[in-house]
C-alpha atoms as a PDB file:
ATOM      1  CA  UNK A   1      20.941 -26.439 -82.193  1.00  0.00           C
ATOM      2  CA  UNK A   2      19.905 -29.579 -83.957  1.00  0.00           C
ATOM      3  CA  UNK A   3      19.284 -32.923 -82.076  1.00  0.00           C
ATOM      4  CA  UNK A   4      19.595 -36.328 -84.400  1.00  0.00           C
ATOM      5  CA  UNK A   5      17.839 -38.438 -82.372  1.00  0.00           C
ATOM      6  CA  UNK A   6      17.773 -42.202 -83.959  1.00  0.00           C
ATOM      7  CA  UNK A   7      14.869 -44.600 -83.230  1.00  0.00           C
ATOM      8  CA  UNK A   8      14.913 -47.385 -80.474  1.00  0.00           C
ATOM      9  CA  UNK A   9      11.895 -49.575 -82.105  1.00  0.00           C
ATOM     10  CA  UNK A  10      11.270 -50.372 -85.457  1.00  0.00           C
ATOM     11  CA  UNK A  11       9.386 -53.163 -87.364  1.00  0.00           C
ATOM     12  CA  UNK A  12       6.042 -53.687 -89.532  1.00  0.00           C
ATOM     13  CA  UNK A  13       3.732 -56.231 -90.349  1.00  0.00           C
ATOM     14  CA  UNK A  14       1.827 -57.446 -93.603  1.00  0.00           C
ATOM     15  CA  UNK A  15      -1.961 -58.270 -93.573  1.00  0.00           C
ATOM     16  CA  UNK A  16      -1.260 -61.853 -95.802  1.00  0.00           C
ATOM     17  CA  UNK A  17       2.198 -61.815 -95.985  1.00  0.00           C
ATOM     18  CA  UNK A  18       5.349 -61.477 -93.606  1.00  0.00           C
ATOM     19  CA  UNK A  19       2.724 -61.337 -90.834  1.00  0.00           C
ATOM     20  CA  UNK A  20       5.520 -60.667 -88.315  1.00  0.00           C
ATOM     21  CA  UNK A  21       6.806 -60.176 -85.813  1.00  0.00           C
ATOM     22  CA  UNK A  22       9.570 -58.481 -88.234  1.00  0.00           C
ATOM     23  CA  UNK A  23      11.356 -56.909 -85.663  1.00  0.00           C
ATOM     24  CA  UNK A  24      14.724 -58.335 -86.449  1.00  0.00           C
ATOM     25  CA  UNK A  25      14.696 -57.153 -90.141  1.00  0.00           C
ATOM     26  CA  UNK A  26      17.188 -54.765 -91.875  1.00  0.00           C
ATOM     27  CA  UNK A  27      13.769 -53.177 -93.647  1.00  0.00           C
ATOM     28  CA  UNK A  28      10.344 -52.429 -93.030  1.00  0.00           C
ATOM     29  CA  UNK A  29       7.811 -52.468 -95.633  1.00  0.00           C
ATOM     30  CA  UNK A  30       5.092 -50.053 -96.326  1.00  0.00           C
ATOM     31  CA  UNK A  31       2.669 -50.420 -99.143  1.00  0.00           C
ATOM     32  CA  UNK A  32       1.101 -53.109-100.373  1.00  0.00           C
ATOM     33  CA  UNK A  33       2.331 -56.116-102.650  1.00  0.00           C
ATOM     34  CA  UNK A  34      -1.263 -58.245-103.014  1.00  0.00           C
ATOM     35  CA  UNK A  35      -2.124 -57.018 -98.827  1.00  0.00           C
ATOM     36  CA  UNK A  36      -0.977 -54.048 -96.855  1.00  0.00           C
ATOM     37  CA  UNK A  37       1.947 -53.447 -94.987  1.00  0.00           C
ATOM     38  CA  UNK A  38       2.518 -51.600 -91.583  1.00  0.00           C
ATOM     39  CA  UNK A  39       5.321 -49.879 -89.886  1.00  0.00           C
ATOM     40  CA  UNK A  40       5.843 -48.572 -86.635  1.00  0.00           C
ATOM     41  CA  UNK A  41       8.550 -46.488 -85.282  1.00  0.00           C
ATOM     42  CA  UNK A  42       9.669 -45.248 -81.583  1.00  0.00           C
ATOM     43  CA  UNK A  43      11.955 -42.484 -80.407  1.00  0.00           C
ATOM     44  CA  UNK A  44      12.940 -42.174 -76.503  1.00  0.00           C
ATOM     45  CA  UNK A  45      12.317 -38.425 -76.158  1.00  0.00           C
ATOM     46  CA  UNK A  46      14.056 -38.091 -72.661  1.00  0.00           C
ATOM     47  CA  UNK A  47      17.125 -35.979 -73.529  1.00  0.00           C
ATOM     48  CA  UNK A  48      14.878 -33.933 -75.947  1.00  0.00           C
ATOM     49  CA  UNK A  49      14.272 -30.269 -74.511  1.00  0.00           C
ATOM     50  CA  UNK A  50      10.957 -29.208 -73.688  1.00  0.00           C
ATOM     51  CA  UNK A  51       8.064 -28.770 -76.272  1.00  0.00           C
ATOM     52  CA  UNK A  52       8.690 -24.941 -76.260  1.00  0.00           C
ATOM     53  CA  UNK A  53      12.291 -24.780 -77.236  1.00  0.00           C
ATOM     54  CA  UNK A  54      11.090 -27.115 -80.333  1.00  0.00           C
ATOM     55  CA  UNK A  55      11.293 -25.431 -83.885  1.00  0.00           C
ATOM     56  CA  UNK A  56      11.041 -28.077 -85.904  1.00  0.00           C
ATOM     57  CA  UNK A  57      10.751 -31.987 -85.583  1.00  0.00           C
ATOM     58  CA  UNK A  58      11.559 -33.752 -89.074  1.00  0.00           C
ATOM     59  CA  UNK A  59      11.489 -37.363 -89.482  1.00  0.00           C
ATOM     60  CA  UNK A  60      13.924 -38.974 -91.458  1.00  0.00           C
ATOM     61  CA  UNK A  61      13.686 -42.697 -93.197  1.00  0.00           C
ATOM     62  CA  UNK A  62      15.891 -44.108 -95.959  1.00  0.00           C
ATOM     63  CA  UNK A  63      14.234 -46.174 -98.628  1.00  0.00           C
ATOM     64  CA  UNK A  64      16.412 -49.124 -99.540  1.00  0.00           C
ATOM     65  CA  UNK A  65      14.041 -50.371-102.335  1.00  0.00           C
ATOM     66  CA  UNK A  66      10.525 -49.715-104.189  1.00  0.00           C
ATOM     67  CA  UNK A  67       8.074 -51.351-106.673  1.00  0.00           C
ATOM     68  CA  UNK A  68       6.535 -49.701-109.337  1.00  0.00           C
ATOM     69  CA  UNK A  69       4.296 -47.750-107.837  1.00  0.00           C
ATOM     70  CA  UNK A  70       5.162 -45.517-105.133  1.00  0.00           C
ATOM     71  CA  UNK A  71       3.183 -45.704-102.212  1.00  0.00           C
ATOM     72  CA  UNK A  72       1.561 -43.034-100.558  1.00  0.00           C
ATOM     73  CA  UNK A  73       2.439 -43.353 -96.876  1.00  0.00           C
ATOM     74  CA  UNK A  74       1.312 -40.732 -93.931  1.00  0.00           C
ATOM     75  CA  UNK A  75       2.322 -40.668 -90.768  1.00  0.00           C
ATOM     76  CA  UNK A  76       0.110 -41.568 -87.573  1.00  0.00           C
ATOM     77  CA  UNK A  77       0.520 -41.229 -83.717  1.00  0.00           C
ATOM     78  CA  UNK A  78       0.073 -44.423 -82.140  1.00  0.00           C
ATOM     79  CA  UNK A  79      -1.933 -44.607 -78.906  1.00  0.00           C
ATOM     80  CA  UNK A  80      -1.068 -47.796 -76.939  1.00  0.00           C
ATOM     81  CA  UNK A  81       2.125 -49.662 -76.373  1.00  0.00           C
ATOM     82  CA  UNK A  82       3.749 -52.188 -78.219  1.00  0.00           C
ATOM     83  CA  UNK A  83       7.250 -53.602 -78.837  1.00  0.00           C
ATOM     84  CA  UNK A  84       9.639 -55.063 -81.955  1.00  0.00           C
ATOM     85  CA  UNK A  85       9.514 -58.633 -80.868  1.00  0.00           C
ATOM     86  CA  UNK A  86       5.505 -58.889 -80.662  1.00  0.00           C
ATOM     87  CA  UNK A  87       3.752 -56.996 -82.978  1.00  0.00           C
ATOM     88  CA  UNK A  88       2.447 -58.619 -86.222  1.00  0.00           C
ATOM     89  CA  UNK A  89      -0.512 -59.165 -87.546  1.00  0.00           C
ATOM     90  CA  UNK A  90      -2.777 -60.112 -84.678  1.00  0.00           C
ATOM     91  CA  UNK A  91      -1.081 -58.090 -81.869  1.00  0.00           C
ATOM     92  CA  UNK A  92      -0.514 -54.500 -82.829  1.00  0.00           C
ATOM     93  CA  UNK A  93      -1.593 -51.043 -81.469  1.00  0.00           C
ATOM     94  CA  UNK A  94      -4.269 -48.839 -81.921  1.00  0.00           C
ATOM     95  CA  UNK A  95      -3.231 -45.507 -83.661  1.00  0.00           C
ATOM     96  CA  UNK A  96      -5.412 -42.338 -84.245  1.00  0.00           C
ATOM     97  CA  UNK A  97      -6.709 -42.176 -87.950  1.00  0.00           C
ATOM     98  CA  UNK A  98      -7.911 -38.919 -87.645  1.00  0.00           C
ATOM     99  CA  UNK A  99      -4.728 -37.018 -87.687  1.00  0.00           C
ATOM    100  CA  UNK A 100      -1.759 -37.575 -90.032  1.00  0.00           C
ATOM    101  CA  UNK A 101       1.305 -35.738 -91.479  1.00  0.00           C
ATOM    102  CA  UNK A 102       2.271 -36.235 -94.908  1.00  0.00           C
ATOM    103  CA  UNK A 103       5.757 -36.791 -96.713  1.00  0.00           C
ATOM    104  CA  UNK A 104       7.084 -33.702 -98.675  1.00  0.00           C
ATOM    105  CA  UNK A 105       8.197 -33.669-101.063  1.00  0.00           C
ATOM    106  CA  UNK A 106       6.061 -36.740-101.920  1.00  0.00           C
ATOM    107  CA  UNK A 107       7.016 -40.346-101.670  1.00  0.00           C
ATOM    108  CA  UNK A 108       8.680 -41.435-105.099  1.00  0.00           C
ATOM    109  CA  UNK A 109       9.353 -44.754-106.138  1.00  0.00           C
ATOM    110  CA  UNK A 110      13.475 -43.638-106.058  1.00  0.00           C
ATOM    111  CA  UNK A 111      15.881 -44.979-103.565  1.00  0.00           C
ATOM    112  CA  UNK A 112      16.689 -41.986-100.812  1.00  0.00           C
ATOM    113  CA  UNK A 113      15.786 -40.127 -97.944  1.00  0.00           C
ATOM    114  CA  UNK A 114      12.000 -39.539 -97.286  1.00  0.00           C
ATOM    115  CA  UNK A 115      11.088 -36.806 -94.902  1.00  0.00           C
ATOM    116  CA  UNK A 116       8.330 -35.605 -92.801  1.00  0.00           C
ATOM    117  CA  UNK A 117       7.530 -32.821 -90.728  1.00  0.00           C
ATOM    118  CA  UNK A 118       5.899 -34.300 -87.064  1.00  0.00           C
ATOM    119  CA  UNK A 119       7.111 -31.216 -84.887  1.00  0.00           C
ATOM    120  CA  UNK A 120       3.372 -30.626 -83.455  1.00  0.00           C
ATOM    121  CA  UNK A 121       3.585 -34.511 -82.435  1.00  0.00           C
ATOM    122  CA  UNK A 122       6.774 -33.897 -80.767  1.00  0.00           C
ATOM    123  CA  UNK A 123       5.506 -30.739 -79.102  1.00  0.00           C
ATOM    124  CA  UNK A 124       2.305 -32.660 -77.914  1.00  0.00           C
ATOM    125  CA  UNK A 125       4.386 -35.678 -76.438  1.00  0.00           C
ATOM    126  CA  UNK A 126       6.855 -33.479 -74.782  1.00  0.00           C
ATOM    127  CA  UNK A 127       3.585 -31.907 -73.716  1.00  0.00           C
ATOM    128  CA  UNK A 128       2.538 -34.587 -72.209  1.00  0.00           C
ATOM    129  CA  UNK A 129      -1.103 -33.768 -74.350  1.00  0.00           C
ATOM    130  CA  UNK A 130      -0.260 -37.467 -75.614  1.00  0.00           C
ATOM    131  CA  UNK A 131       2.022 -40.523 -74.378  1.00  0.00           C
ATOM    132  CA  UNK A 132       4.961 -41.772 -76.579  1.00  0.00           C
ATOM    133  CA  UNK A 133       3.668 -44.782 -77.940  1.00  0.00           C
ATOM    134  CA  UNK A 134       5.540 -44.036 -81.243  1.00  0.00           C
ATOM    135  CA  UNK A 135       4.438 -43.725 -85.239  1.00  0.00           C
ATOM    136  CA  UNK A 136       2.697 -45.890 -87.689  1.00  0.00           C
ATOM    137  CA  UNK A 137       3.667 -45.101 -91.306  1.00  0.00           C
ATOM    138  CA  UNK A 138       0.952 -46.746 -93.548  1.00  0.00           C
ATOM    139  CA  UNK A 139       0.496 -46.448 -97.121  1.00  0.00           C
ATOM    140  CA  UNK A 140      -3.187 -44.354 -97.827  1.00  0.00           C
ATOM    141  CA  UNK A 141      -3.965 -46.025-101.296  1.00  0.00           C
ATOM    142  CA  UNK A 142      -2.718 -49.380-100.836  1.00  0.00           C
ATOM    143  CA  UNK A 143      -1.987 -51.251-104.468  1.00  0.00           C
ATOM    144  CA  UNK A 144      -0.641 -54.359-105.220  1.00  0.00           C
ATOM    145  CA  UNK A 145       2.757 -53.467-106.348  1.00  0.00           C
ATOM    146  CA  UNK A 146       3.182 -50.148-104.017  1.00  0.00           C
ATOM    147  CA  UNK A 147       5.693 -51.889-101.425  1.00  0.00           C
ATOM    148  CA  UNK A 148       8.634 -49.963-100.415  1.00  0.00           C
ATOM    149  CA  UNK A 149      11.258 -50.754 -98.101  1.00  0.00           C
ATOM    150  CA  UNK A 150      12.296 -48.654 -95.672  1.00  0.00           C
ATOM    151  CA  UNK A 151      15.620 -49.073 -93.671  1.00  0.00           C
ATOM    152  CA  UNK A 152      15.903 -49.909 -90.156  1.00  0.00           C
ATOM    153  CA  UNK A 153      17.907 -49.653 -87.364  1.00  0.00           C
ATOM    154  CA  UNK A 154      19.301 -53.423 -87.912  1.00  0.00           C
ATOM    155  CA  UNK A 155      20.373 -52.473 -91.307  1.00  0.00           C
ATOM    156  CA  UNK A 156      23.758 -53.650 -92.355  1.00  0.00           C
ATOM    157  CA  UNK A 157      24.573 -49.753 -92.949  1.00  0.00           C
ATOM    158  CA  UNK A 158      23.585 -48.471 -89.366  1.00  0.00           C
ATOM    159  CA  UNK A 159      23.986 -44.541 -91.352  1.00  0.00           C
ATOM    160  CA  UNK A 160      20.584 -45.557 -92.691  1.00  0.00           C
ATOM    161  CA  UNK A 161      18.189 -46.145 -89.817  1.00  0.00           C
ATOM    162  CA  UNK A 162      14.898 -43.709 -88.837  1.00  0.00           C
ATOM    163  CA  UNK A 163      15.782 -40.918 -87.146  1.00  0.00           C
ATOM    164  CA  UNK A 164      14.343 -37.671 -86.309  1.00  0.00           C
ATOM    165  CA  UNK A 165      16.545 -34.114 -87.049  1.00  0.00           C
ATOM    166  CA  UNK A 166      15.064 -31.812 -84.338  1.00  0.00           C
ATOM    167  CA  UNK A 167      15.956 -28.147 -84.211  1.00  0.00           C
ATOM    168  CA  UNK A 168      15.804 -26.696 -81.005  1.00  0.00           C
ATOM    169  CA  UNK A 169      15.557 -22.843 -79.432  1.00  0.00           C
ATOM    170  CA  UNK A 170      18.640 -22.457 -77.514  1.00  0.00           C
ATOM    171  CA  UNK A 171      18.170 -21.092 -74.226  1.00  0.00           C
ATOM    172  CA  UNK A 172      19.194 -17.121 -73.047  1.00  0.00           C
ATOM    173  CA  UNK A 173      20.221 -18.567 -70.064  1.00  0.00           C
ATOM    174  CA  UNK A 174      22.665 -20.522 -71.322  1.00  0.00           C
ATOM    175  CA  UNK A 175      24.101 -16.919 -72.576  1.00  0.00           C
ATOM    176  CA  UNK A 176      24.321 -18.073 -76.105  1.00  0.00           C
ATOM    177  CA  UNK A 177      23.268 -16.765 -79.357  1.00  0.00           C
END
């Protein structure tokens, strides 16, 4: 069974520019275009089965626009609580740099659907091994004309906002197969 769950935050902020909050915006930027840009993403994971009936978690975002160099963006679990209408540059949430999960196929500087697999985050926040504070997408090798634009869920075309495809176990209770 597959869930398409769509996000309930979205926004980023820029280092120099567009400092934020963005939260409002029908894009977020990652990349860099002369500082760095950072977005950050949140799902409400209450209707979502339990980790073990998870097979796969992929995240989904649409990129509306690019530069000339593609960034190279990884995912990372944030780890403290934050919300659309405050984050920018000076307020924003810790996240853990130590793990990340990668786009494949890679980011391309092409307008389109970028995907990446998070299913052992999902499986650790259904867990409860970490809280829900969402993802950070930031671009590894910032460059001054890697900013992309990724769609959000105040985009005039509401088909292209974040969302995650999860595919579930169904259960042999439910006397399916």
């Amino acid at each position: 069974m597959h869930i398409l769950l769509p996000d309930i935050a979205d926004t980023y902020y820029g280092t120099s520019f567009l400092p934020g909050p963005n939260g409002s915006e029908g894009v977020m930027h990652v990349g860099g275009w002369g500082d760095h840009y950072y977005s950050f993403i949140q799902f409400d994971l209450t209707n979502v089965p339990r980790a073990e009936l998870i097979k796969s978690a992929i995240l989904n975002l649409y990129e509306t626009g690019t530069n000339t160099i593609s960034p190279v963006p990884r995912v990372y679990r944030i780890t403290a609580s934050w919300t659309e209408g405050s984050l920018s540059r000076t307020v924003n949430p810790a996240f853990d740099a130590a793990t990340f999960y990668t786009f494949s196929p890679a980011w391309t500087n092409a307008v389109g659907w970028k995907t990446c697999d998070i299913t052992t985050l999902l499986k650790q926040w259904l867990a409860g091994t970490y809280t829900n504070y969402g993802i950070t997408v930031r671009d590894n090798a910032n460059s001054p004309n890697s900013d992309s634009q990724i769609a959000t869920k105040e985009n005039a075309d509401p088909t292209l906002a974040p969302y995650l495809d999860i595919n579930t176990f169904v259960p042999k209770s439910l006397g399916l197969r």
